[in-house]
N, C-alpha and C. Protein backbone atom coordinates (compact mmCIF):
# COMPACT_ATOMS: atom_id res chain seq x y z
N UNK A 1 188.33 155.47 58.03
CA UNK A 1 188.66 156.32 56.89
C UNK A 1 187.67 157.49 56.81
N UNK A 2 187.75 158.60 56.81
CA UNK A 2 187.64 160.08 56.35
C UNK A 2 187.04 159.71 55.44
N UNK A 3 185.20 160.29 54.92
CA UNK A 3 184.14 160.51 54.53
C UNK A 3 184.95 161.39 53.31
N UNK A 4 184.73 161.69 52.09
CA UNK A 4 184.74 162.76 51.25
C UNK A 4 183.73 164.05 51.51
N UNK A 5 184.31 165.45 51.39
CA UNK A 5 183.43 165.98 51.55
C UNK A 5 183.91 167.40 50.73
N UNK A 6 182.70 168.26 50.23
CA UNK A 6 182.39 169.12 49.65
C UNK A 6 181.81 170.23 50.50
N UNK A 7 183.41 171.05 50.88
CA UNK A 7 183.03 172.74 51.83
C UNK A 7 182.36 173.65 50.77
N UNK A 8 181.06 174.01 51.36
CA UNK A 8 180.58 174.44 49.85
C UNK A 8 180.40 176.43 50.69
N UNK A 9 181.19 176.27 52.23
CA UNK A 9 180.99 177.43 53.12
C UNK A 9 180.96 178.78 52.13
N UNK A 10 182.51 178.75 51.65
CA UNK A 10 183.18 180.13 51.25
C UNK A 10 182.14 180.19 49.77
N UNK A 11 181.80 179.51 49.30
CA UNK A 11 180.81 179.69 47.95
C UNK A 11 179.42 180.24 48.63
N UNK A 12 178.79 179.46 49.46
CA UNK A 12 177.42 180.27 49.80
C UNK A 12 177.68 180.75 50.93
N UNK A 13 177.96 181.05 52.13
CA UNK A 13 177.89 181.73 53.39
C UNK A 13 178.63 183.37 53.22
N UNK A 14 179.52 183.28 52.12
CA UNK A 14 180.17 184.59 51.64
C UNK A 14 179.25 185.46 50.73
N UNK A 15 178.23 184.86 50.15
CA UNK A 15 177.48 185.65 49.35
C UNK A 15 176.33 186.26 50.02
N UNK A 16 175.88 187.36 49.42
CA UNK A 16 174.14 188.23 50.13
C UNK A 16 172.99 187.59 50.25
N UNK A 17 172.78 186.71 51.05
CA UNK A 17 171.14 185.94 50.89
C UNK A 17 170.38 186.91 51.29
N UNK A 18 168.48 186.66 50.77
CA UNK A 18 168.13 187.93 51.63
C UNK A 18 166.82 187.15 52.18
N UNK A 19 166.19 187.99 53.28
CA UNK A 19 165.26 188.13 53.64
C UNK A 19 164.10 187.39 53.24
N UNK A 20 163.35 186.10 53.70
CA UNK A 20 161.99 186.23 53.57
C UNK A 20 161.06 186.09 54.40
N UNK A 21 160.29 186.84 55.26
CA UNK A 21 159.72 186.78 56.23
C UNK A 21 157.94 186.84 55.72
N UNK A 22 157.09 186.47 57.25
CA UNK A 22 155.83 186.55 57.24
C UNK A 22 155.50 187.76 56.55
N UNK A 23 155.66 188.82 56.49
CA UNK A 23 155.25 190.01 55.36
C UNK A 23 154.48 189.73 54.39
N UNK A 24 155.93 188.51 54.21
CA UNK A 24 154.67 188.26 52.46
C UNK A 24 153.42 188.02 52.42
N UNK A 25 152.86 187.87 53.44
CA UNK A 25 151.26 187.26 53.64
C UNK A 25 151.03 187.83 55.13
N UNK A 26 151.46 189.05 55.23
CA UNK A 26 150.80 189.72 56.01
C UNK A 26 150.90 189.87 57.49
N UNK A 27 152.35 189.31 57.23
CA UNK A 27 152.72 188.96 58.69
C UNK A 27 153.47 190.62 59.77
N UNK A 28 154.09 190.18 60.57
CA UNK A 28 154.52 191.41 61.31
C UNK A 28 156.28 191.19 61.68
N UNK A 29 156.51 190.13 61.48
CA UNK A 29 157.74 189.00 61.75
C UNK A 29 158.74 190.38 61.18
N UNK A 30 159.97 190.33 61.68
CA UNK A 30 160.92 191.66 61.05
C UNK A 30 162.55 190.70 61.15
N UNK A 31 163.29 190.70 60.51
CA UNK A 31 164.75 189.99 59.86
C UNK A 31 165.56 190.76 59.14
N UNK A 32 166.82 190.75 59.63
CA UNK A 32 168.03 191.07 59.03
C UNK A 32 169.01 189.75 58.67
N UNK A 33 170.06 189.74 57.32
CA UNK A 33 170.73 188.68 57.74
C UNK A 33 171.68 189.58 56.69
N UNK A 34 173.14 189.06 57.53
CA UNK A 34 174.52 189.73 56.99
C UNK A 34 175.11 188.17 56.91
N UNK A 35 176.25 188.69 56.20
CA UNK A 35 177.51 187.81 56.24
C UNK A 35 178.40 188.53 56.94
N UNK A 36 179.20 187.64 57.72
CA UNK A 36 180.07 187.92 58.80
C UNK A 36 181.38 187.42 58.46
N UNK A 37 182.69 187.45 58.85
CA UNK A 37 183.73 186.30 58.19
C UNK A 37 183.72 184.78 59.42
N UNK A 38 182.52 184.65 60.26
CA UNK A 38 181.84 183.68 61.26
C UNK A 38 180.66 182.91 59.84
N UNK A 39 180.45 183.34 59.00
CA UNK A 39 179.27 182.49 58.49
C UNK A 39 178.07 183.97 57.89
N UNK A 40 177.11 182.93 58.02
CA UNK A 40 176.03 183.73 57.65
C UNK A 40 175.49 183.73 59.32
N UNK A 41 174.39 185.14 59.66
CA UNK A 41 173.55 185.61 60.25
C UNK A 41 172.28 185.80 60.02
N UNK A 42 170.93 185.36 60.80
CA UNK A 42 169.82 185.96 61.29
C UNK A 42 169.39 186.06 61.90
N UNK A 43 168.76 187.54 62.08
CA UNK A 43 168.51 188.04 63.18
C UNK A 43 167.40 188.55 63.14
N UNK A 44 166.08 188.60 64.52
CA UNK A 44 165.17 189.27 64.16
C UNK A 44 164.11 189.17 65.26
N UNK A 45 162.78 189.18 65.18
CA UNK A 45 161.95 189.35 65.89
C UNK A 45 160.52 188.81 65.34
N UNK A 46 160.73 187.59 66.03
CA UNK A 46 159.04 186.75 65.27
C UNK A 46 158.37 187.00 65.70
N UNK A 47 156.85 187.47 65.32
CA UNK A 47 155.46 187.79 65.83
C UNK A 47 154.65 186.45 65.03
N UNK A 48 153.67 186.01 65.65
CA UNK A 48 153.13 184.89 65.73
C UNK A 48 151.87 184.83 65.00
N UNK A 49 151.30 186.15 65.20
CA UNK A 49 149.55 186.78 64.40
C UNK A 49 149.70 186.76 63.40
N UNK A 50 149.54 186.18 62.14
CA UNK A 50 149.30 186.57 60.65
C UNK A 50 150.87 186.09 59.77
N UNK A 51 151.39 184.85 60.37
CA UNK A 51 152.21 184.11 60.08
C UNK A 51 153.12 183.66 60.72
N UNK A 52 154.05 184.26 61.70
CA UNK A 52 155.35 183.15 62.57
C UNK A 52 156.48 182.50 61.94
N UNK A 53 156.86 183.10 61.02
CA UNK A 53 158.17 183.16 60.30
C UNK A 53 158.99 184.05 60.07
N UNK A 54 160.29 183.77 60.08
CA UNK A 54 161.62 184.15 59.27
C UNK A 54 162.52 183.21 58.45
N UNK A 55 162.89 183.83 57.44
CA UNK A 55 164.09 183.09 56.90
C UNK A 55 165.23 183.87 56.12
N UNK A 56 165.97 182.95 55.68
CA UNK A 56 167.07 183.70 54.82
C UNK A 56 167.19 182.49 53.52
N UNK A 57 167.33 183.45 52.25
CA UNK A 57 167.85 182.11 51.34
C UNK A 57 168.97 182.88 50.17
N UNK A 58 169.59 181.74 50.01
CA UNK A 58 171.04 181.95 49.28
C UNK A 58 170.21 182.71 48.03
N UNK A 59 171.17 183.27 47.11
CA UNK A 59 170.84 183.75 46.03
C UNK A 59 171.15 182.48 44.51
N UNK A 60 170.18 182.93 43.92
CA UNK A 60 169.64 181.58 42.96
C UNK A 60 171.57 181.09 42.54
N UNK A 61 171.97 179.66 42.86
CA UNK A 61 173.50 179.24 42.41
C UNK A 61 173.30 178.90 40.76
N UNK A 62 174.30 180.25 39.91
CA UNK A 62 174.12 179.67 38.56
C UNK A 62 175.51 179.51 38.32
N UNK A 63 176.24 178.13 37.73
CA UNK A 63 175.60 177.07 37.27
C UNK A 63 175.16 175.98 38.69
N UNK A 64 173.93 175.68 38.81
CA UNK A 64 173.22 174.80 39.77
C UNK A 64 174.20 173.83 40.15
N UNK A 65 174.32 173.40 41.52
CA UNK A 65 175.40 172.10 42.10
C UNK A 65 174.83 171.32 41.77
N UNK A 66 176.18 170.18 41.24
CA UNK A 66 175.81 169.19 40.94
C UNK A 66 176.59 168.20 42.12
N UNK A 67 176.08 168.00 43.38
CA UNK A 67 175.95 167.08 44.34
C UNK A 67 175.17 165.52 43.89
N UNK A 68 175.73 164.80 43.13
CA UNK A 68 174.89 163.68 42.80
C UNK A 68 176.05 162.67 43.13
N UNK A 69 177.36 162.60 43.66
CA UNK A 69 177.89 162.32 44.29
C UNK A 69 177.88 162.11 45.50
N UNK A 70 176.80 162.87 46.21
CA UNK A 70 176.94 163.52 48.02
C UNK A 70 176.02 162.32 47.97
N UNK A 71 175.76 161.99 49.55
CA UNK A 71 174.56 161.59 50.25
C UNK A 71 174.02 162.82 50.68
N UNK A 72 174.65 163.55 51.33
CA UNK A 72 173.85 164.87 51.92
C UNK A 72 174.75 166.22 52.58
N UNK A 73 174.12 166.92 53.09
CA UNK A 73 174.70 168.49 53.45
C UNK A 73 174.88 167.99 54.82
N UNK A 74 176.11 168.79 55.52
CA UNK A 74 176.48 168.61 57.32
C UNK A 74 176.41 170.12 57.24
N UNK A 75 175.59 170.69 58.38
CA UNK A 75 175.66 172.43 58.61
C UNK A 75 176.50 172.48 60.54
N UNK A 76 176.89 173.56 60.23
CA UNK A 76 177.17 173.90 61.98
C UNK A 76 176.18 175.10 62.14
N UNK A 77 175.18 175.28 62.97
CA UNK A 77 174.37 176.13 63.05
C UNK A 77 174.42 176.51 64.32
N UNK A 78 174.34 177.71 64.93
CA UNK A 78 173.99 178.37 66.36
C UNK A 78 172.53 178.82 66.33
N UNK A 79 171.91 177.86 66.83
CA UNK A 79 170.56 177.72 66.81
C UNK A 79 169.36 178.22 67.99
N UNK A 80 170.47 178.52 69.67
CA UNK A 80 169.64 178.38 70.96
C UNK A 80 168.28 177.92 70.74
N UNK A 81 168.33 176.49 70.42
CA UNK A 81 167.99 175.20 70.98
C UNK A 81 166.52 175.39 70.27
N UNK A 82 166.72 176.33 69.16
CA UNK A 82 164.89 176.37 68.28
C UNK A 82 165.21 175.23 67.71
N UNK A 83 163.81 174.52 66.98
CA UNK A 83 163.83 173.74 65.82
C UNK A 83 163.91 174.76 64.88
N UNK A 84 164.67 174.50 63.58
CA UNK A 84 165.06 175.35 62.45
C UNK A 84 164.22 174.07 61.35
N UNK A 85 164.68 174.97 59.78
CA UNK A 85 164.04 174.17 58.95
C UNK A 85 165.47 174.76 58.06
N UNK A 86 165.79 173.52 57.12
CA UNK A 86 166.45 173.81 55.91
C UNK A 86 166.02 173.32 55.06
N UNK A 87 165.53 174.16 53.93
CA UNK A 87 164.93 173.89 52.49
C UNK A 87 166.09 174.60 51.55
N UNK A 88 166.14 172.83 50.66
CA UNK A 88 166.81 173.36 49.28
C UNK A 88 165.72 173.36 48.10
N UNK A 89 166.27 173.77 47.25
CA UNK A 89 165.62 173.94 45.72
C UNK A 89 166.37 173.45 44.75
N UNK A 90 165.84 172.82 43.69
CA UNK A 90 166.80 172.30 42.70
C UNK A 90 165.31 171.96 41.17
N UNK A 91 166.14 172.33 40.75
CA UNK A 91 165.93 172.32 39.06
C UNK A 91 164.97 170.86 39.06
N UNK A 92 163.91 170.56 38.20
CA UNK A 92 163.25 169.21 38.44
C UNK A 92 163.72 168.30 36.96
N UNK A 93 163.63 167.38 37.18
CA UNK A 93 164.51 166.28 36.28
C UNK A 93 163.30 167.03 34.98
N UNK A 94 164.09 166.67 33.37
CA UNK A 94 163.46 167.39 32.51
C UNK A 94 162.65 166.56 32.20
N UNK A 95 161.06 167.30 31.69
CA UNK A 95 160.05 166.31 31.40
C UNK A 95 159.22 165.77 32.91
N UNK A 96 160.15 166.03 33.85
CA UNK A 96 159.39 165.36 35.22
C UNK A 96 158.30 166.14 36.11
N UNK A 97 156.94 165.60 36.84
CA UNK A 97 155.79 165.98 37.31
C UNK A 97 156.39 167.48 37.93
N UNK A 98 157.60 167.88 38.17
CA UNK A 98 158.41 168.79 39.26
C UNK A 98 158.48 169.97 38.08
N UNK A 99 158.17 169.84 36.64
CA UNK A 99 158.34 170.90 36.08
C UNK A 99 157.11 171.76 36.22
N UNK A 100 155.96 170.84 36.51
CA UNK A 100 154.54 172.03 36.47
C UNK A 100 154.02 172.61 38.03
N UNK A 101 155.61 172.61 38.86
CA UNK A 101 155.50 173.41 40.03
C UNK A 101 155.82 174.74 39.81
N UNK A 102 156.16 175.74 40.21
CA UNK A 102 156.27 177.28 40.67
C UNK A 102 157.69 176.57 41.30
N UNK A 103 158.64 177.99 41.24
CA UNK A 103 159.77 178.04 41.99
C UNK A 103 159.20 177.71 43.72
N UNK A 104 158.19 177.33 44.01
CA UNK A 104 157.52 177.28 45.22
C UNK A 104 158.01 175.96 45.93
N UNK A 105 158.61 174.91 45.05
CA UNK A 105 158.77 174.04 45.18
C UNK A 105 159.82 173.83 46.39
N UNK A 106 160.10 173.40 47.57
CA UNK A 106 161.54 173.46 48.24
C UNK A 106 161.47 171.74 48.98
N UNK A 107 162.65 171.14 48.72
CA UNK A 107 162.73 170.20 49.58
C UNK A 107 163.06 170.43 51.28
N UNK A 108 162.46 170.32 52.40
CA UNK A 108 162.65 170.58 53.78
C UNK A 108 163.14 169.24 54.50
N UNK A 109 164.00 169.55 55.21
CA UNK A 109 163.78 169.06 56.81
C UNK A 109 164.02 169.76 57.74
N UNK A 110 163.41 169.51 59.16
CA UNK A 110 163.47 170.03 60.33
C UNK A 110 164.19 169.87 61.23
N UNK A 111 165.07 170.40 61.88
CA UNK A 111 165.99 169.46 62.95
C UNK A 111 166.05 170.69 64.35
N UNK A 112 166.81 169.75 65.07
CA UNK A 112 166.93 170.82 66.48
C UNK A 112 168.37 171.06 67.06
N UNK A 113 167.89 172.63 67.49
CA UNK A 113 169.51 172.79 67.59
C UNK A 113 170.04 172.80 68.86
N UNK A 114 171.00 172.82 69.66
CA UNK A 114 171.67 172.67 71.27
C UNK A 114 170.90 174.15 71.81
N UNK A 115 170.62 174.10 72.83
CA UNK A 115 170.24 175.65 73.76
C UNK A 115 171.52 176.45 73.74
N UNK A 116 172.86 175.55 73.97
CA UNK A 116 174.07 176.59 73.61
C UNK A 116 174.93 176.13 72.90
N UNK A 117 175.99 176.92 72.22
CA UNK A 117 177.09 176.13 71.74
C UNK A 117 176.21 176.04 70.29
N UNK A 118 177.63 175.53 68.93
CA UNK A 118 177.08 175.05 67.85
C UNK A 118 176.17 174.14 68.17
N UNK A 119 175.47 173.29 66.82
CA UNK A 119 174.75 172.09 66.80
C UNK A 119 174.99 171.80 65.23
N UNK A 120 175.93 170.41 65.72
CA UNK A 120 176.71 169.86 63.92
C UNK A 120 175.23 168.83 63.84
N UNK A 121 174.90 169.14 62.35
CA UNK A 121 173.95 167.92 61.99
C UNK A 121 174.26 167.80 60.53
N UNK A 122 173.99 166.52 60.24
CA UNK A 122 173.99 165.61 59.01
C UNK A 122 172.99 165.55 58.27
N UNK A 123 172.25 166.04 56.97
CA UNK A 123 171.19 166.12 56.89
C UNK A 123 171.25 165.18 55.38
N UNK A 124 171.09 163.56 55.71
CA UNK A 124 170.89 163.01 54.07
C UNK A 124 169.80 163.32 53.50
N UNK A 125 170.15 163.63 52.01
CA UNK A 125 169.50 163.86 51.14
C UNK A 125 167.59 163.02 51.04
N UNK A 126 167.53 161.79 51.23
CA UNK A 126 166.78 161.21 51.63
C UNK A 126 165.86 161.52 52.64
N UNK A 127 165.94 162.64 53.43
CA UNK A 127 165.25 162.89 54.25
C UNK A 127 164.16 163.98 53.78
N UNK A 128 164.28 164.51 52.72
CA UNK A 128 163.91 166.20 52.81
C UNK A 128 162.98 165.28 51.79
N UNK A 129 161.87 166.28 52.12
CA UNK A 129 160.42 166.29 51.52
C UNK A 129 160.11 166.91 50.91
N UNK A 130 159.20 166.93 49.69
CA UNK A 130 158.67 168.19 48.99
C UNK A 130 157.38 168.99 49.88
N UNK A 131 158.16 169.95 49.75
CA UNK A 131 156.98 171.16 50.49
C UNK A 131 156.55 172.12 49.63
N UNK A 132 155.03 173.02 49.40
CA UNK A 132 154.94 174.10 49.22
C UNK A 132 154.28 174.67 50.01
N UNK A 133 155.22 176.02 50.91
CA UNK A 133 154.22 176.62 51.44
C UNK A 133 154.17 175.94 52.78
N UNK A 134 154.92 175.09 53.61
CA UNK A 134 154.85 174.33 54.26
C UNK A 134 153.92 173.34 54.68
N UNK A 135 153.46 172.66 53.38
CA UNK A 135 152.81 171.65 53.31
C UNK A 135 153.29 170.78 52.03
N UNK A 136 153.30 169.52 52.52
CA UNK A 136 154.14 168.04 51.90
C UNK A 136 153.47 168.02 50.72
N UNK A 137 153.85 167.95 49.47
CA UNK A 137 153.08 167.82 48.21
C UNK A 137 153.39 166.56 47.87
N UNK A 138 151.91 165.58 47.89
CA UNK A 138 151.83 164.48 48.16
C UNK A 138 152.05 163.50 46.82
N UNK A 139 152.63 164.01 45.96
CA UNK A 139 152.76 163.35 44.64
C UNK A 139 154.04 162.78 44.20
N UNK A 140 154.76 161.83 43.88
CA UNK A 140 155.51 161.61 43.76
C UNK A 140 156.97 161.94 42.84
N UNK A 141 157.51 162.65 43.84
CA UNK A 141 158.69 163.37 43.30
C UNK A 141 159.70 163.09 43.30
N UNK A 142 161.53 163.48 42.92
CA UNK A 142 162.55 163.10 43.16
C UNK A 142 163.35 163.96 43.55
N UNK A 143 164.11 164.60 44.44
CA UNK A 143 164.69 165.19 44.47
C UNK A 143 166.16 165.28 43.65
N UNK A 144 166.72 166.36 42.92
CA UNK A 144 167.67 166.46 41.71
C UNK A 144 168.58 167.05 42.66
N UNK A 145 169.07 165.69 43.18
CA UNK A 145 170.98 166.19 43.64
C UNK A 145 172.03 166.78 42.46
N UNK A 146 171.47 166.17 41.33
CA UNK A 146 172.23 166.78 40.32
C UNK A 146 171.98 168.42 39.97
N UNK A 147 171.16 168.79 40.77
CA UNK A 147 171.03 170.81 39.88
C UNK A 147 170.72 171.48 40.73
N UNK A 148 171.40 171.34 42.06
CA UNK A 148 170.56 172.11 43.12
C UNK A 148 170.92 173.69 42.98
N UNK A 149 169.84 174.81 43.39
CA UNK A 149 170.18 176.22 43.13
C UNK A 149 169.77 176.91 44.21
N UNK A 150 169.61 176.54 45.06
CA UNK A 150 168.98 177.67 46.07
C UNK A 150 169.24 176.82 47.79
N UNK A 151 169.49 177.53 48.80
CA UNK A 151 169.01 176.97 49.61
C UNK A 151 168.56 178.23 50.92
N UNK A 152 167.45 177.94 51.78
CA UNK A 152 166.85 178.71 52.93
C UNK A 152 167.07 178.14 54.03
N UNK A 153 167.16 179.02 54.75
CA UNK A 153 166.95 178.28 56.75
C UNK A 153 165.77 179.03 57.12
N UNK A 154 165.16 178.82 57.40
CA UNK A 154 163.80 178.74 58.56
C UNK A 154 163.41 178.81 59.79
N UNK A 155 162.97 179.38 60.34
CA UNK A 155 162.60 179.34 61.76
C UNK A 155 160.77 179.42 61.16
N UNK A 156 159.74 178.99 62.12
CA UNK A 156 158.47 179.24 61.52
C UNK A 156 158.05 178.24 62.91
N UNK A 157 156.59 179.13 62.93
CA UNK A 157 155.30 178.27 63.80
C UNK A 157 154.98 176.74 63.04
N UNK A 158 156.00 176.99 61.59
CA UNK A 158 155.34 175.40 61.35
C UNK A 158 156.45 174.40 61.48
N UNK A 159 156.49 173.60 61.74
CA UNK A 159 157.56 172.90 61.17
C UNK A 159 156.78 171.91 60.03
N UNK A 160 157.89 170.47 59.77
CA UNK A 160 157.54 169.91 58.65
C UNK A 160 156.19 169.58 57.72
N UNK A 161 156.46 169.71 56.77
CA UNK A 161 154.56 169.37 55.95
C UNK A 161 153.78 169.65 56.40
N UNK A 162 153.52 171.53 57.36
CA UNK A 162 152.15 171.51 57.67
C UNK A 162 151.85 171.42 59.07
N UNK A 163 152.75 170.23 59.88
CA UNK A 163 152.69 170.44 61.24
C UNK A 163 153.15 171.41 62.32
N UNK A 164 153.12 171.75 63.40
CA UNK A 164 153.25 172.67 64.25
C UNK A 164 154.74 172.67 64.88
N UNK A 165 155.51 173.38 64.74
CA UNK A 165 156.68 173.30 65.38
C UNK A 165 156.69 173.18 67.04
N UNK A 166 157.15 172.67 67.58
CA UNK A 166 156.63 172.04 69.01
C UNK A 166 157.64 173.31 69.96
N UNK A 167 158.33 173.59 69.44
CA UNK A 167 159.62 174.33 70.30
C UNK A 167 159.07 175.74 69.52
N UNK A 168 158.56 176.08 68.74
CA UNK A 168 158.50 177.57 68.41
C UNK A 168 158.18 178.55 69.42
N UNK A 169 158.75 179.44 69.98
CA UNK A 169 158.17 180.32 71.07
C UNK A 169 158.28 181.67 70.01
N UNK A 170 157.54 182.52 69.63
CA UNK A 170 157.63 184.11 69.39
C UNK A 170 158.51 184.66 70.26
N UNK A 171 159.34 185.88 69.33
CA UNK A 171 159.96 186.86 70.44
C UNK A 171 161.14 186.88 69.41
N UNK A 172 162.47 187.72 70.32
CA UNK A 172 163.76 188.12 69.45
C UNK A 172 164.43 186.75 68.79
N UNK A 173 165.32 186.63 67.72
CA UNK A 173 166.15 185.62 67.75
C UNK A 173 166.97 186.15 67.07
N UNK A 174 168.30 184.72 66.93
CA UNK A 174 169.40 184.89 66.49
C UNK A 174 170.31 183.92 66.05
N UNK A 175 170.23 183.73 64.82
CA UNK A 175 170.34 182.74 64.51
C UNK A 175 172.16 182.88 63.56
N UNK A 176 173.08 181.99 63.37
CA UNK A 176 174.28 181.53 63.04
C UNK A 176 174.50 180.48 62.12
N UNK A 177 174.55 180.53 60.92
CA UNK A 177 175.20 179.04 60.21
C UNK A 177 176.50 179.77 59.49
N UNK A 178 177.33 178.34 60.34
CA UNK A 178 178.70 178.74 60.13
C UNK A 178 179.64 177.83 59.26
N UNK A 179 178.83 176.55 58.49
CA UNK A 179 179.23 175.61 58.25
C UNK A 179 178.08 175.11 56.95
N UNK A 180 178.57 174.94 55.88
CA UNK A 180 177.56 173.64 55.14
C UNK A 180 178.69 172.88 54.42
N UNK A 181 178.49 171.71 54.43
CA UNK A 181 179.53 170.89 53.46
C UNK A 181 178.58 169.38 52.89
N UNK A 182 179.40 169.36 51.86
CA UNK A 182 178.58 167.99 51.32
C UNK A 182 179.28 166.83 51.32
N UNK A 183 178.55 165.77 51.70
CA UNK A 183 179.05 164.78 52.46
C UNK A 183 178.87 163.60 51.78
N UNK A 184 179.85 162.05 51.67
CA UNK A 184 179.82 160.78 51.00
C UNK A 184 179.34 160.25 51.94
């Protein structure tokens, strides 16, 4: 039997995400990202000195998804075979330790994509960690499937909590997500 699932494509891959690259801290890293009627696009050129990132992130979703139904997001991404990062954001339960964060707050995971061709991955909810800044904030949090508002893709010298992305090479890229859906 057929999983339930929530195409959430034409809602976020149709809208303007923008830009956040190493700049912000001084980096040299340079990114474009369009919408295409293929998905979303990024594109760009990572420099490695004074940060080693790009990303793109949706524009803040108001009223916030309420995925508390899902186990988790399935993306189709054209990746040539980097490790990527997807961080969501979501509203912190009210009253909970997650309110005296900064919008800084993003749940991550890291995954890897095929050298060619899409790369379908499953990403349960259960997996993604609190990060700020790409480092694991070690306090005990929950992630709110119920209010999620934001989500980014990543490419970066870091990957998860701080550690080193093992596949990161500097230089042009080009990156494709053509797919997110939420999944039972």
């Amino acid at each position: 039997m057929e999983s339930s699932k929530l195409d959430l494509t034409s809602t976020l891959l149709k809208c303007q995400w923008v830009c956040v690259n190493d700049t912000i801290m001084g980096g040299n890293s340079t990114a474009n990202t369009n919408t295409t009627t293929d998905g979303l696009s990024l594109e760009g050129l990572v420099v490695e000195k004074n940060g080693g990132f790009i990303s793109c992130k949706s524009p803040l979703i108001t009223p916030p998804l309420d995925l508390s139904s899902f186990k988790g997001i399935e993306i189709i991404v054209y990746g040539q075979g980097k490790n990527l990062k997807l961080a969501i954001s979501c509203l912190g339960n009210r009253g909970g330790i997650a309110d005296f964060f900064s919008r800084g707050l993003r749940w991550i995971v890291e995954f890897q994509t095929n050298e060619t061709g899409s790369t379908h991955i499953k990403i349960p909810f259960t997996t993604l960690e609190p990060n700020i800044r790409a480092k694991r904030v070690p306090l005990p949090l929950s992630f709110n499937k119920a209010s999620i508002n934001q989500f980014q893709l990543l490419y970066s010298k870091f990957g998860i909590s701080g550690k080193l992305n093992t596949k990161f090479i500097p230089g042009p890229i080009k990156i494709s997500l053509t797919s997110i859906v939420a999944y039972t």
